[in-house]
N, C-alpha and C. Protein backbone atom coordinates (compact mmCIF):
# COMPACT_ATOMS: atom_id res chain seq x y z
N UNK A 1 14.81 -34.29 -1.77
CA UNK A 1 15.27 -35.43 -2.54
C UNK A 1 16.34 -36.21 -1.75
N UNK A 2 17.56 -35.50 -1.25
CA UNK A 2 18.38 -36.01 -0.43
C UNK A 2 17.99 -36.79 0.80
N UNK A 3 16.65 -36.14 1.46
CA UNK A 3 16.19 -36.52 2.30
C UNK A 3 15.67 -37.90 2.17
N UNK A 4 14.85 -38.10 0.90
CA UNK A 4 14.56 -39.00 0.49
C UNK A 4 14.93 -40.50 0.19
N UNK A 5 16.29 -39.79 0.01
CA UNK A 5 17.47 -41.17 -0.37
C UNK A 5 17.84 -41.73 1.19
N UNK A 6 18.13 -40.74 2.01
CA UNK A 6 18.62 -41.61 3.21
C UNK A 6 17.72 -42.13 4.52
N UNK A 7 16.43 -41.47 3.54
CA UNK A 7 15.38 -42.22 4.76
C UNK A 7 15.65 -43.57 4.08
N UNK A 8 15.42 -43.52 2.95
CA UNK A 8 14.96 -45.00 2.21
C UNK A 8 16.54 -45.98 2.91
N UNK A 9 17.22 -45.15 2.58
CA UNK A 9 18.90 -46.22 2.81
C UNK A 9 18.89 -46.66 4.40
N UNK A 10 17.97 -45.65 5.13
CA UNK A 10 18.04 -46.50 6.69
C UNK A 10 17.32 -47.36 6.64
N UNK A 11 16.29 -47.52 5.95
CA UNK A 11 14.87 -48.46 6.30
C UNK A 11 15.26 -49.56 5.56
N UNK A 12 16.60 -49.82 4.73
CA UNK A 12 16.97 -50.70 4.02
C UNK A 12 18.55 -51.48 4.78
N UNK A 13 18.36 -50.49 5.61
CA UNK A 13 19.96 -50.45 6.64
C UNK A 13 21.35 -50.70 5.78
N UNK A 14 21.27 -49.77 4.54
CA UNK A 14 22.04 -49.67 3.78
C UNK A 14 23.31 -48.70 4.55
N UNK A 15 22.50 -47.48 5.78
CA UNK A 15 23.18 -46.16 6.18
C UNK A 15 22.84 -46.41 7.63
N UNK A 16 23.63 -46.44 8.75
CA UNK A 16 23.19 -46.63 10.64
C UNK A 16 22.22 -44.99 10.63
N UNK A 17 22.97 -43.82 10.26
CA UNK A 17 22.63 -42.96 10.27
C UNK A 17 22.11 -42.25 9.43
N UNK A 18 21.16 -41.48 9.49
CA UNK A 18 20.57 -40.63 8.52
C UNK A 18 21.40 -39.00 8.90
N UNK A 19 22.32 -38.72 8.02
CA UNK A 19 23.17 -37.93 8.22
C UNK A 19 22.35 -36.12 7.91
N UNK A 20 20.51 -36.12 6.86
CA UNK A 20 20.26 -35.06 6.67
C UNK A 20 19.23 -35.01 8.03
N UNK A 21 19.16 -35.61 9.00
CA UNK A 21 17.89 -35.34 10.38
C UNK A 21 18.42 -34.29 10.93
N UNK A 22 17.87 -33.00 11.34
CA UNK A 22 17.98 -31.87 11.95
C UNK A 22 18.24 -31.16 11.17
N UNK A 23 18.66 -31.12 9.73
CA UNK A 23 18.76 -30.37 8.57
C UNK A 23 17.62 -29.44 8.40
N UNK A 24 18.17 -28.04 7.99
CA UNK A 24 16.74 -26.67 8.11
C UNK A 24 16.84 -26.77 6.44
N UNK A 25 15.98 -26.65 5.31
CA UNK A 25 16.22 -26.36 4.19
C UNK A 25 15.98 -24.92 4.42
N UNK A 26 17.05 -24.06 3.75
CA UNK A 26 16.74 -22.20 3.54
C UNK A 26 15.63 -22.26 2.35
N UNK A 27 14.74 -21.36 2.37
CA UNK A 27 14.22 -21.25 1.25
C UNK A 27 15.20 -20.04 0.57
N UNK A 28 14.58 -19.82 -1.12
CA UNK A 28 15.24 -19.41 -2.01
C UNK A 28 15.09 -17.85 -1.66
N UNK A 29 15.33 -17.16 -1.84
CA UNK A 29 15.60 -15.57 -2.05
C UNK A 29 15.27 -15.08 -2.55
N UNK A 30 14.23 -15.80 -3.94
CA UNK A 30 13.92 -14.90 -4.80
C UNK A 30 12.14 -14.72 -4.60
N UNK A 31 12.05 -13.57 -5.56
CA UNK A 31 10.57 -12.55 -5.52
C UNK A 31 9.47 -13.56 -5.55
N UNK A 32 8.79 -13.62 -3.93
CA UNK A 32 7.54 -14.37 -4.23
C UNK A 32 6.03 -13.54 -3.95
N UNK A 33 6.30 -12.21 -4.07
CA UNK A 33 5.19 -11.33 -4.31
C UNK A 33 4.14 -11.63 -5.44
N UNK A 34 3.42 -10.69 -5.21
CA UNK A 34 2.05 -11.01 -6.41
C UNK A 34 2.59 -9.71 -7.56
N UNK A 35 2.13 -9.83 -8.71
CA UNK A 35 2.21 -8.98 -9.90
C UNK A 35 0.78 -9.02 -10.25
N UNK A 36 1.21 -7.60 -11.55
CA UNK A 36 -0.67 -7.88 -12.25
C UNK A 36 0.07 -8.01 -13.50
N UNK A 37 -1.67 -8.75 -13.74
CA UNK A 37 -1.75 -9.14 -15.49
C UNK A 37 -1.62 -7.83 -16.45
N UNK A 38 -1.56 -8.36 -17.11
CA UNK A 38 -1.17 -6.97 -18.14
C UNK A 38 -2.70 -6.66 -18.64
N UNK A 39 -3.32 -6.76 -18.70
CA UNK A 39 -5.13 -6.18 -18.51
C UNK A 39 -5.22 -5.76 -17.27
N UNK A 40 -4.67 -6.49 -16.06
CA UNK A 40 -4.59 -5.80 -15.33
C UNK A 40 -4.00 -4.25 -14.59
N UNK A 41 -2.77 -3.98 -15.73
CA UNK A 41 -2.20 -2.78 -15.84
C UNK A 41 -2.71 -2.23 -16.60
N UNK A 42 -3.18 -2.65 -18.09
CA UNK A 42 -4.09 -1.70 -18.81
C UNK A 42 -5.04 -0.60 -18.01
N UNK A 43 -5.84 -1.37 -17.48
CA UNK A 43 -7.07 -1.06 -16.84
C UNK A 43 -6.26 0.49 -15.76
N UNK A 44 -5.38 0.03 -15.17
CA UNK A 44 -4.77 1.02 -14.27
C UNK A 44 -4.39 1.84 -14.80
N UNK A 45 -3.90 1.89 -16.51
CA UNK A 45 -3.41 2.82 -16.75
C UNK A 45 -4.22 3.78 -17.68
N UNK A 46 -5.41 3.28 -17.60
CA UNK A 46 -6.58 3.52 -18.48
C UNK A 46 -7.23 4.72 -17.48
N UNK A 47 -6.94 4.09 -16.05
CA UNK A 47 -7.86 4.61 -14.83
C UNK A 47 -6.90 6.11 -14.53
N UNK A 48 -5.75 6.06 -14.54
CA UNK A 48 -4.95 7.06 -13.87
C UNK A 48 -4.61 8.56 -15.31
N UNK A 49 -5.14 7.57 -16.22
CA UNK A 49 -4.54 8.77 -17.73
C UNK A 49 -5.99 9.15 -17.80
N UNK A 50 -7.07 8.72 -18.21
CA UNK A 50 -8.20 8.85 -18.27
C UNK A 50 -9.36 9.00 -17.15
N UNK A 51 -9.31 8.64 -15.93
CA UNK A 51 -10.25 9.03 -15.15
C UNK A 51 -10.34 10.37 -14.46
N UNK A 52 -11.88 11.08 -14.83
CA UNK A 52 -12.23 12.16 -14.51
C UNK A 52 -12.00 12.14 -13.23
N UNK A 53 -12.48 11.64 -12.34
CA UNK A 53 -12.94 11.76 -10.81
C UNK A 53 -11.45 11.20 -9.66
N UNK A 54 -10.35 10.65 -10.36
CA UNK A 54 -9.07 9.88 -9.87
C UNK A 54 -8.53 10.99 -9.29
N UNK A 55 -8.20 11.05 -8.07
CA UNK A 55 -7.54 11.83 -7.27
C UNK A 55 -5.84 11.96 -7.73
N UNK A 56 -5.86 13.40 -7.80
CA UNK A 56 -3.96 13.66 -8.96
C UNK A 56 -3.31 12.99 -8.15
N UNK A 57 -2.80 12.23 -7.07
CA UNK A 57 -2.24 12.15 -5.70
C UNK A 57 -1.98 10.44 -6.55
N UNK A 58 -2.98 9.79 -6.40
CA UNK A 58 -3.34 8.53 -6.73
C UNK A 58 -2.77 8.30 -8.08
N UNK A 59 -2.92 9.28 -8.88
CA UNK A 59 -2.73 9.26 -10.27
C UNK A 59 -0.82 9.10 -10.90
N UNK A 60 -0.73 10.06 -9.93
CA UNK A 60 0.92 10.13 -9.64
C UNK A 60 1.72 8.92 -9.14
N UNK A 61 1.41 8.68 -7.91
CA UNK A 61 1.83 7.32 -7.08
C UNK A 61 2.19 6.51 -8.23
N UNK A 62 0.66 6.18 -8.85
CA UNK A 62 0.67 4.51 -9.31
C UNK A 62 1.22 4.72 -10.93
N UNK A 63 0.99 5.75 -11.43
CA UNK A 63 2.26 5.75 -12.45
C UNK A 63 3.61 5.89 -12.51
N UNK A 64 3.78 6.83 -11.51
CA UNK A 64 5.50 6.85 -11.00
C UNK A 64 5.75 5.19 -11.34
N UNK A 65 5.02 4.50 -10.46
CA UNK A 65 5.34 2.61 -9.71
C UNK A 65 4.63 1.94 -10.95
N UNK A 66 3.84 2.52 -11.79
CA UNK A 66 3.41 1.63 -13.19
C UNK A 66 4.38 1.36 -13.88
N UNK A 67 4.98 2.01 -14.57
CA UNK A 67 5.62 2.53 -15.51
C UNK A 67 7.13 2.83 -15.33
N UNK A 68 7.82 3.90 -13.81
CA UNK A 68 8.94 3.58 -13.69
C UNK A 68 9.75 3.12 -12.82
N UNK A 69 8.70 2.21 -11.83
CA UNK A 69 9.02 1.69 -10.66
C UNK A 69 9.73 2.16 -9.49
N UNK A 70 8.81 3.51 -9.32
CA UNK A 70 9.09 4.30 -7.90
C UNK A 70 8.47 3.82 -7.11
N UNK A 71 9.18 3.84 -5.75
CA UNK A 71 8.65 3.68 -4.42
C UNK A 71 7.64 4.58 -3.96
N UNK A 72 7.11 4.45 -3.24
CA UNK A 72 5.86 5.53 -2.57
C UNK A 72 6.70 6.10 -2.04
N UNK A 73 8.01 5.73 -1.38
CA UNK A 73 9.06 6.92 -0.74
C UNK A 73 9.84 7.73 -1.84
N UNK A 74 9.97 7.70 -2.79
CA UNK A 74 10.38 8.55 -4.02
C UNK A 74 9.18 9.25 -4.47
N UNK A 75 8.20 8.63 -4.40
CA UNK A 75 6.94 9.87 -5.06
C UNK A 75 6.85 10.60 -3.64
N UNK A 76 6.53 10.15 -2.67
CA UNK A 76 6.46 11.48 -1.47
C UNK A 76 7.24 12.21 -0.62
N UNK A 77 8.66 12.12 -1.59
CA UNK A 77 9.63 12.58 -1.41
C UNK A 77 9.89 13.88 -2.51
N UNK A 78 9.42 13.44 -3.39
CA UNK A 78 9.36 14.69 -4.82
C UNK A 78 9.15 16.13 -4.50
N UNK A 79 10.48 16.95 -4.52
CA UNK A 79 10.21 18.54 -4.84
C UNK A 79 9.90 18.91 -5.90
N UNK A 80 9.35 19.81 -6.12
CA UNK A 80 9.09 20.64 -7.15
C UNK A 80 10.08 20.61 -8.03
N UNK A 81 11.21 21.42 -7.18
CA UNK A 81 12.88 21.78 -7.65
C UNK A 81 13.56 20.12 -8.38
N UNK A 82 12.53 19.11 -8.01
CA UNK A 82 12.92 17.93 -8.89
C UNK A 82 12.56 17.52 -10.66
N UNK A 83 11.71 18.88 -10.29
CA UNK A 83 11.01 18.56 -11.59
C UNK A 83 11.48 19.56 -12.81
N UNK A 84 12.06 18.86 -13.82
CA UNK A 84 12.98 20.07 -15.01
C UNK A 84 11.56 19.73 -16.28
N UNK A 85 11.31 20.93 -16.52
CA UNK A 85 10.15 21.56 -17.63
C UNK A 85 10.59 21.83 -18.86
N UNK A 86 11.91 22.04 -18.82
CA UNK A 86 12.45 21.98 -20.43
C UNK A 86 12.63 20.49 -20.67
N UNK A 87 13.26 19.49 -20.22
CA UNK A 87 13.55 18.09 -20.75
C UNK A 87 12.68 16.95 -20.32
N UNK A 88 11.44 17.33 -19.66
CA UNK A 88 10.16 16.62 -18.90
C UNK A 88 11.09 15.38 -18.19
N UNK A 89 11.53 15.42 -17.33
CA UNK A 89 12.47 14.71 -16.50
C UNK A 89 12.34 14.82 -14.76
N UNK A 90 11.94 14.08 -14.36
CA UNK A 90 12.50 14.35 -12.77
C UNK A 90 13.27 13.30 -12.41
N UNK A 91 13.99 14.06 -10.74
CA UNK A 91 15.08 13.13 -9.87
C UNK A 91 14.05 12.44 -9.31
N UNK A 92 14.28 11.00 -8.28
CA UNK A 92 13.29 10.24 -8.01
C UNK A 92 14.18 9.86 -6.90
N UNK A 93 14.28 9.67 -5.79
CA UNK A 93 15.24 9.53 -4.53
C UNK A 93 16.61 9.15 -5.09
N UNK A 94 17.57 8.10 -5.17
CA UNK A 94 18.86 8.37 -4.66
C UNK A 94 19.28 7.74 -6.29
N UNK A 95 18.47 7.81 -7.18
CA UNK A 95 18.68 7.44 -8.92
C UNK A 95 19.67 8.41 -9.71
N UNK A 96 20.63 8.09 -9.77
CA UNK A 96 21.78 8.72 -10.31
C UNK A 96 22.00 9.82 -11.63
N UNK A 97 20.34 9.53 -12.72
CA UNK A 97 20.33 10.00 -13.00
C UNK A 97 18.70 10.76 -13.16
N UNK A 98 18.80 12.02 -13.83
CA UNK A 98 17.26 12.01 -14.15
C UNK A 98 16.31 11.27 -14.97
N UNK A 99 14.78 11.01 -14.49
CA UNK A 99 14.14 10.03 -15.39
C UNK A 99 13.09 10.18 -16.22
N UNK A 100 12.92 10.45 -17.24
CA UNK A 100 12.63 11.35 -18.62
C UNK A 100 10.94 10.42 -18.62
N UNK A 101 10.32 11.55 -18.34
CA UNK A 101 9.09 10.63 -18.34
C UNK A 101 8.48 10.93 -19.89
N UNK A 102 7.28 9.48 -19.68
CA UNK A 102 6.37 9.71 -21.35
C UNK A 102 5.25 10.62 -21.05
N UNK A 103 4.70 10.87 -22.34
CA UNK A 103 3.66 12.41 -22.18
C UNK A 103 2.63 11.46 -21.33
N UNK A 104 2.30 10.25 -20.98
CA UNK A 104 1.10 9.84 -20.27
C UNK A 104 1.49 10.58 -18.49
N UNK A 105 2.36 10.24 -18.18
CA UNK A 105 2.89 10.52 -16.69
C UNK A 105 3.28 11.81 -16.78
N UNK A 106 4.17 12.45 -17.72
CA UNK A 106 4.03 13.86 -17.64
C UNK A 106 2.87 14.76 -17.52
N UNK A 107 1.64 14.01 -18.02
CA UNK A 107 0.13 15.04 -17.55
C UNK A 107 -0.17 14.66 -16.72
N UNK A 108 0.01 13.16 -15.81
CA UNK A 108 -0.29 13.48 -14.70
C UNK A 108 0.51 14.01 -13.67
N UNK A 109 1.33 14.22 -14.13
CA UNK A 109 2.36 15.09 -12.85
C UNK A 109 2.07 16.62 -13.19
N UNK A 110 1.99 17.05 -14.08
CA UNK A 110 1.31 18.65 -14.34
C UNK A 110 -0.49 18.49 -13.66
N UNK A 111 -1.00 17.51 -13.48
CA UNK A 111 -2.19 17.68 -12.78
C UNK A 111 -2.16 17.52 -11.02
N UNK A 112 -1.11 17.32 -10.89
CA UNK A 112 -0.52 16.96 -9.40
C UNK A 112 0.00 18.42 -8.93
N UNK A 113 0.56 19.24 -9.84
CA UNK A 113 1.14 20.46 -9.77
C UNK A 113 0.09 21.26 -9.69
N UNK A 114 -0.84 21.27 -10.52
CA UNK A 114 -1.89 21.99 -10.77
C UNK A 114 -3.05 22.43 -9.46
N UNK A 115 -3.24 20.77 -8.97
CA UNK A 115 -3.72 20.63 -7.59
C UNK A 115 -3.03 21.05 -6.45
N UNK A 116 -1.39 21.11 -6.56
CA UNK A 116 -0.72 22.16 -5.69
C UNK A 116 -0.77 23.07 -5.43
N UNK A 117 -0.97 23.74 -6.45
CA UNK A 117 -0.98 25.17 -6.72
C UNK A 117 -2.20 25.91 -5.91
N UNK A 118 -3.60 25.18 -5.97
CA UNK A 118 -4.64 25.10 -5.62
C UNK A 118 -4.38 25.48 -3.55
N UNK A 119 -3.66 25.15 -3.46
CA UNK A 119 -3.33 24.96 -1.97
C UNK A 119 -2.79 26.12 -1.62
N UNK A 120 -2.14 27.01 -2.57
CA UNK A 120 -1.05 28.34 -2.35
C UNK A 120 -0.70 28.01 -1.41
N UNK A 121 0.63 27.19 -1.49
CA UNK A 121 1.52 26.43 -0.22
C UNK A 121 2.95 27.25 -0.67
N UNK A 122 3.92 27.44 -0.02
CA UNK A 122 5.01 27.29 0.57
C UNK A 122 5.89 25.99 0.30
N UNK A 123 5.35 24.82 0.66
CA UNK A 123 5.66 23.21 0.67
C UNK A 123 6.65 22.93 -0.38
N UNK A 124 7.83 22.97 -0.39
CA UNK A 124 8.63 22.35 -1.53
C UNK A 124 8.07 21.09 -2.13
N UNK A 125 6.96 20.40 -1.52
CA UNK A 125 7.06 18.78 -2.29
C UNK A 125 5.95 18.87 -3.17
N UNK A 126 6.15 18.10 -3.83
CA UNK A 126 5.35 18.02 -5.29
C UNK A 126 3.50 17.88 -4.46
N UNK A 127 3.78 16.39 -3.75
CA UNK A 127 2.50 16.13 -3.08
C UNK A 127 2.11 16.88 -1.55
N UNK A 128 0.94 17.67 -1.75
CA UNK A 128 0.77 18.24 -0.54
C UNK A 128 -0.45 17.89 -0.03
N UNK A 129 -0.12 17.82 0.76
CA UNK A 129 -1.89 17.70 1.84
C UNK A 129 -2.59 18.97 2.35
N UNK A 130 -3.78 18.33 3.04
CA UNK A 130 -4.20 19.38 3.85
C UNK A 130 -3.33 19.66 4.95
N UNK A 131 -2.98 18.55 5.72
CA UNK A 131 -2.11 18.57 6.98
C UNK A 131 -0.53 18.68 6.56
N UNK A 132 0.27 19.47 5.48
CA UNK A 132 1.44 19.96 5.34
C UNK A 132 1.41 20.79 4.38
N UNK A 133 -0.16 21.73 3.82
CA UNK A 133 0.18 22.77 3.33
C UNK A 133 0.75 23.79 4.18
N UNK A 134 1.00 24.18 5.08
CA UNK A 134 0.77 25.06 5.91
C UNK A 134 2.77 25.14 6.65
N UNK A 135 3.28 23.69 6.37
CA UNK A 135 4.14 23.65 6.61
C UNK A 135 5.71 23.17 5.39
N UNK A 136 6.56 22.62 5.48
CA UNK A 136 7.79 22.05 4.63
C UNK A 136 7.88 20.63 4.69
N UNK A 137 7.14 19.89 5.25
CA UNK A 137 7.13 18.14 5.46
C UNK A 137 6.56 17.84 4.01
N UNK A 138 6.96 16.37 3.88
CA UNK A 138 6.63 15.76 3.39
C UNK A 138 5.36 15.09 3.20
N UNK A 139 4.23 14.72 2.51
CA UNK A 139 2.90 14.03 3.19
C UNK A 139 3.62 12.80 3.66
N UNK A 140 2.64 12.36 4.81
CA UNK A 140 2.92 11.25 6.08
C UNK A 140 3.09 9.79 4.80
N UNK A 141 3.69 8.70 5.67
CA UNK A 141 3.73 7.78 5.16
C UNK A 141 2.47 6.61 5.23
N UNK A 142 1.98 7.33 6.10
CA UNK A 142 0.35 6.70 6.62
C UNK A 142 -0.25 7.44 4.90
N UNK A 143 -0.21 8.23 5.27
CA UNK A 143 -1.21 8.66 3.76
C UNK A 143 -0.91 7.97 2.32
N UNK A 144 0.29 8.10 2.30
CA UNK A 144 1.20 7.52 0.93
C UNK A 144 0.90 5.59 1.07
N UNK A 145 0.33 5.05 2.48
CA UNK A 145 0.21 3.71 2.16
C UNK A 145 -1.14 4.06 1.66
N UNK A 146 -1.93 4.69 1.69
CA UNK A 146 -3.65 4.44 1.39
C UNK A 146 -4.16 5.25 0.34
N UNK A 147 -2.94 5.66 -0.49
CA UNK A 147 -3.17 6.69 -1.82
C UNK A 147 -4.09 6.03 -3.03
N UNK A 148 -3.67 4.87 -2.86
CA UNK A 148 -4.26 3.79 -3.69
C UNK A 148 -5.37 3.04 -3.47
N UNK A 149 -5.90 3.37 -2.23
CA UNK A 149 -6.88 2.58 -1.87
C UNK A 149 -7.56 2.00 -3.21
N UNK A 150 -7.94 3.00 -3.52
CA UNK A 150 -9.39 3.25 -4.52
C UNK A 150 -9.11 2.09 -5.41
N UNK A 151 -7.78 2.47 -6.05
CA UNK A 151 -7.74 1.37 -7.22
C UNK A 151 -7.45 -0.08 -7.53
N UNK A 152 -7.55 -0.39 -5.93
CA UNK A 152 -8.04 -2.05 -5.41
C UNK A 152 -5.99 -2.31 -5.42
N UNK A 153 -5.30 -1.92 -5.72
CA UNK A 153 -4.12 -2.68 -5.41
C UNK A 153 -2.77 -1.61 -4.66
N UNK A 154 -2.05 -2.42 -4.29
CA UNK A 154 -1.09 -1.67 -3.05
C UNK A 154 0.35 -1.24 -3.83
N UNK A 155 0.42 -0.01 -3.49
CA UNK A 155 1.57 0.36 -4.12
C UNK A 155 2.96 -0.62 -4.29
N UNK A 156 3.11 -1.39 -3.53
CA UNK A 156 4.08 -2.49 -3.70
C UNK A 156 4.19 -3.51 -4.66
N UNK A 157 3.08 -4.23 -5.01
CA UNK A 157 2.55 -4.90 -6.13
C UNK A 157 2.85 -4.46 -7.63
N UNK A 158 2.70 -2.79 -7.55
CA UNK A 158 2.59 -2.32 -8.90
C UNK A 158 3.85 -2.04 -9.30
N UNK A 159 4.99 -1.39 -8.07
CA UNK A 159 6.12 -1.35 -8.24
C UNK A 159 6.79 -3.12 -8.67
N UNK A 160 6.58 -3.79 -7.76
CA UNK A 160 6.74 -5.12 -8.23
C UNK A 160 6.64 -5.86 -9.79
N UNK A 161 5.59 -5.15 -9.93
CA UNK A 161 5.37 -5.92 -11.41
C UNK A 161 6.14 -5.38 -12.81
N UNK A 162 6.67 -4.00 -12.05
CA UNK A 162 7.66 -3.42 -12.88
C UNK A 162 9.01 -3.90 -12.74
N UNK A 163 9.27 -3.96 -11.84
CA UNK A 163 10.80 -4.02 -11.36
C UNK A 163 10.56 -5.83 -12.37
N UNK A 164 9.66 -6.56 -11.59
CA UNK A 164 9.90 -8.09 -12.50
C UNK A 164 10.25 -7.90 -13.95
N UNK A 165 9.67 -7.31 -14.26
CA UNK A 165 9.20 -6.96 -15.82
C UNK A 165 10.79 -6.73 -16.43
N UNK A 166 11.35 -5.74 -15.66
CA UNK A 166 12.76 -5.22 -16.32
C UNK A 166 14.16 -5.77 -16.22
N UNK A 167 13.79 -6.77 -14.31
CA UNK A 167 15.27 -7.27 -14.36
C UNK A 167 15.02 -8.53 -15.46
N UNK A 168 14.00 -9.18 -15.96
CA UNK A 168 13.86 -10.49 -16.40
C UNK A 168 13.97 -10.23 -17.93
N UNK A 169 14.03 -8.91 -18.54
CA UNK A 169 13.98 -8.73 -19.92
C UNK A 169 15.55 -7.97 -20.04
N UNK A 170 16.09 -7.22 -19.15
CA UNK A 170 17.03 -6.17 -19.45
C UNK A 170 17.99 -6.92 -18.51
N UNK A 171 19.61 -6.54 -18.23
CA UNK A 171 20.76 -6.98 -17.27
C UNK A 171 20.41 -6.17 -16.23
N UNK A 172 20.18 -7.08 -14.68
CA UNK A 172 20.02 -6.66 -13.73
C UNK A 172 21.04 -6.08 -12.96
N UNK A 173 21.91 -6.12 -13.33
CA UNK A 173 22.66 -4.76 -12.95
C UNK A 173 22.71 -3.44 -13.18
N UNK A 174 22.31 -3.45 -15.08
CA UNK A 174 21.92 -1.84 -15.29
C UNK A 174 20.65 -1.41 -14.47
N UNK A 175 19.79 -2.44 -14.66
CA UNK A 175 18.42 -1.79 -13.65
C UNK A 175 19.08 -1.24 -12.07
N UNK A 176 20.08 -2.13 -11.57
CA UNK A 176 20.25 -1.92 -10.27
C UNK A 176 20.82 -0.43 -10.16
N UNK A 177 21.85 0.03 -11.05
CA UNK A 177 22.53 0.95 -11.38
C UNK A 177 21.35 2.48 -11.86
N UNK A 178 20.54 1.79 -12.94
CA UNK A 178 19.78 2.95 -12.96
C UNK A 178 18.59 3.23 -11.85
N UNK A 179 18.11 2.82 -11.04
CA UNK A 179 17.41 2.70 -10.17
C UNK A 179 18.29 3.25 -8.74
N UNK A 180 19.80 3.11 -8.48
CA UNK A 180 19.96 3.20 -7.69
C UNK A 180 20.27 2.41 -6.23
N UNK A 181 20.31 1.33 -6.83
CA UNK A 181 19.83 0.00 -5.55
C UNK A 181 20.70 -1.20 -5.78
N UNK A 182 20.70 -1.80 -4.63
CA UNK A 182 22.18 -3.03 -4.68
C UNK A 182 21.81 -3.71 -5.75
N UNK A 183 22.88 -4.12 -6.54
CA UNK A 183 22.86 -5.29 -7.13
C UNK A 183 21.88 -6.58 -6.87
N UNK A 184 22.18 -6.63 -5.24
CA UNK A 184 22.00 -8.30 -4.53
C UNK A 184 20.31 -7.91 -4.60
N UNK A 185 19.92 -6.41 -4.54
CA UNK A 185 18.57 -6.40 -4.39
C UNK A 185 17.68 -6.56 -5.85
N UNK A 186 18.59 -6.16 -6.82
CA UNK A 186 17.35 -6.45 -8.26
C UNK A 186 17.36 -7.79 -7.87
N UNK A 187 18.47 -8.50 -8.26
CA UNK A 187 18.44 -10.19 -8.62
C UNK A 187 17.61 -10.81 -7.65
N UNK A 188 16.87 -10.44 -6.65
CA UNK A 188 15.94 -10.86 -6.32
C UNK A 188 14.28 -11.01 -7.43
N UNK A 189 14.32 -10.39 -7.48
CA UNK A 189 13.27 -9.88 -8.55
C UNK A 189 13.59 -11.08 -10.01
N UNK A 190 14.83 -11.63 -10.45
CA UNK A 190 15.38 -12.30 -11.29
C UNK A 190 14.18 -13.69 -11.23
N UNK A 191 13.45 -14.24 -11.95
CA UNK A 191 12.94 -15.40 -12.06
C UNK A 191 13.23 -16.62 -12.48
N UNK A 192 13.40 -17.78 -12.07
CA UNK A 192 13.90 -18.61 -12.28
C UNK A 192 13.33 -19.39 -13.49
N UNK A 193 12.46 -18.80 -14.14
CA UNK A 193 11.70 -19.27 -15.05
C UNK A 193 11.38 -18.10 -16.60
N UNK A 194 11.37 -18.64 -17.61
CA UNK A 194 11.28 -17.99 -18.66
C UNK A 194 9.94 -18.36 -19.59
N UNK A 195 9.42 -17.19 -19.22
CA UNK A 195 7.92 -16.79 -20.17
C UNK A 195 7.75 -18.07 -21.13
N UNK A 196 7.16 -18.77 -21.70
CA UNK A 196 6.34 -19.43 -22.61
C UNK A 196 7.03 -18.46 -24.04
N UNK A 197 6.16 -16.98 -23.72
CA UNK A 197 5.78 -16.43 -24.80
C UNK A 197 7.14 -15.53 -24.73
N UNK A 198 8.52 -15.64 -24.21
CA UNK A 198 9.39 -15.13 -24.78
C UNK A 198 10.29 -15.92 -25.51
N UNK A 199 10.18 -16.88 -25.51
CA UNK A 199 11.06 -18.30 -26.31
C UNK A 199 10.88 -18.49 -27.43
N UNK A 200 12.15 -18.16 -28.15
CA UNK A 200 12.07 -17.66 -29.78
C UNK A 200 11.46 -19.60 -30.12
N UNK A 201 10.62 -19.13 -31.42
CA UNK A 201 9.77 -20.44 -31.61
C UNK A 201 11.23 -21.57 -32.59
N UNK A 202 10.51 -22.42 -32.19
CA UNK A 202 11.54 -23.85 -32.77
C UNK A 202 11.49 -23.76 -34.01
């Protein structure tokens, strides 16, 4: 707009100089990732609670990041010893407190365990592979990007559409606080725009 005014004011020789030429505009800071539709999360969450054939691995990931907006480095970071069976709660990387899951994600994390078990590993971590039953690692981060293949979207997206979801309805500082993470980093996620369908009617 500024720009606008002093092209026009030279071509009118209102201004000798156009004082905004060599000017960089910054773009804005805030979240220009993709989200899903909420049919579109249905469907995922339809796929990971209900599908026979869904690998527990997959099932875990994308609800951890459905629902409580873990990183793929917090789900393949998960010990066992993270997981408390009296108050259905686990730690989730550097989250201050424990995070009390619903009975949908609690069966799939007892089917993630279950498939552990299957391995008679040693492995403190919740998720084990073939290539770290045998040892104490973590599964690779190569694996943890392609956990999701199957269910057409990338673990980033799904975490995304959560994190949007909560700083734009709840104070993005408690999210930052309960999550664990800067301040400066929720308010990214903050939208400059307000839902249609959250605007109390006239």
């Amino acid at each position: 707009m500024l720009r606008q005014f002093f092209r026009f004011a030279r071509v009118r020789k209102l201004v000798l100089v156009d004082p905004t030429h060599g000017l960089v505009a910054k773009g804005t800071n805030g979240f220009r990732g993709k989200t899903l539709t909420l049919d579109q999360q249905r469907e995922l969450f339809r796929r990971w609670t209900t599908g026979e054939h869904v690998h527990p691995h997959e099932a875990l990931v994308g609800m951890l990041a459905l629902l409580h907006g873990a990183s793929s480095s917090e789900a393949r970071l998960l010990l066992v010893t993270d997981v408390d069976h009296v108050t259905q709660t686990v730690r989730l990387g550097k989250r201050p407190h424990p995070v009390p899951l619903d009975p949908a994600s609690w069966t799939v994390l007892q089917r993630c365990l279950i498939h552990r078990d299957r391995w008679r590993t040693d492995n403190p971590h919740v998720m084990v592979t073939k290539g770290t039953k045998a040892g104490r690692s973590p599964a690779s981060t190569a694996y943890l990007s392609h956990v999701l293949d199957d269910c057409g979207y990338p673990p980033r997206i799904i975490r995304s559409t959560r994190l949007v979801d909560l700083v734009n309805t709840m104070d993005p500082k408690l999210v930052a606080a309960a999550f664990g993470m800067d301040p400066q980093a929720a308010l990214i996620y903050l939208g400059d725009h307000v839902d249609e369908g959250r605007l109390p009617n006239p």
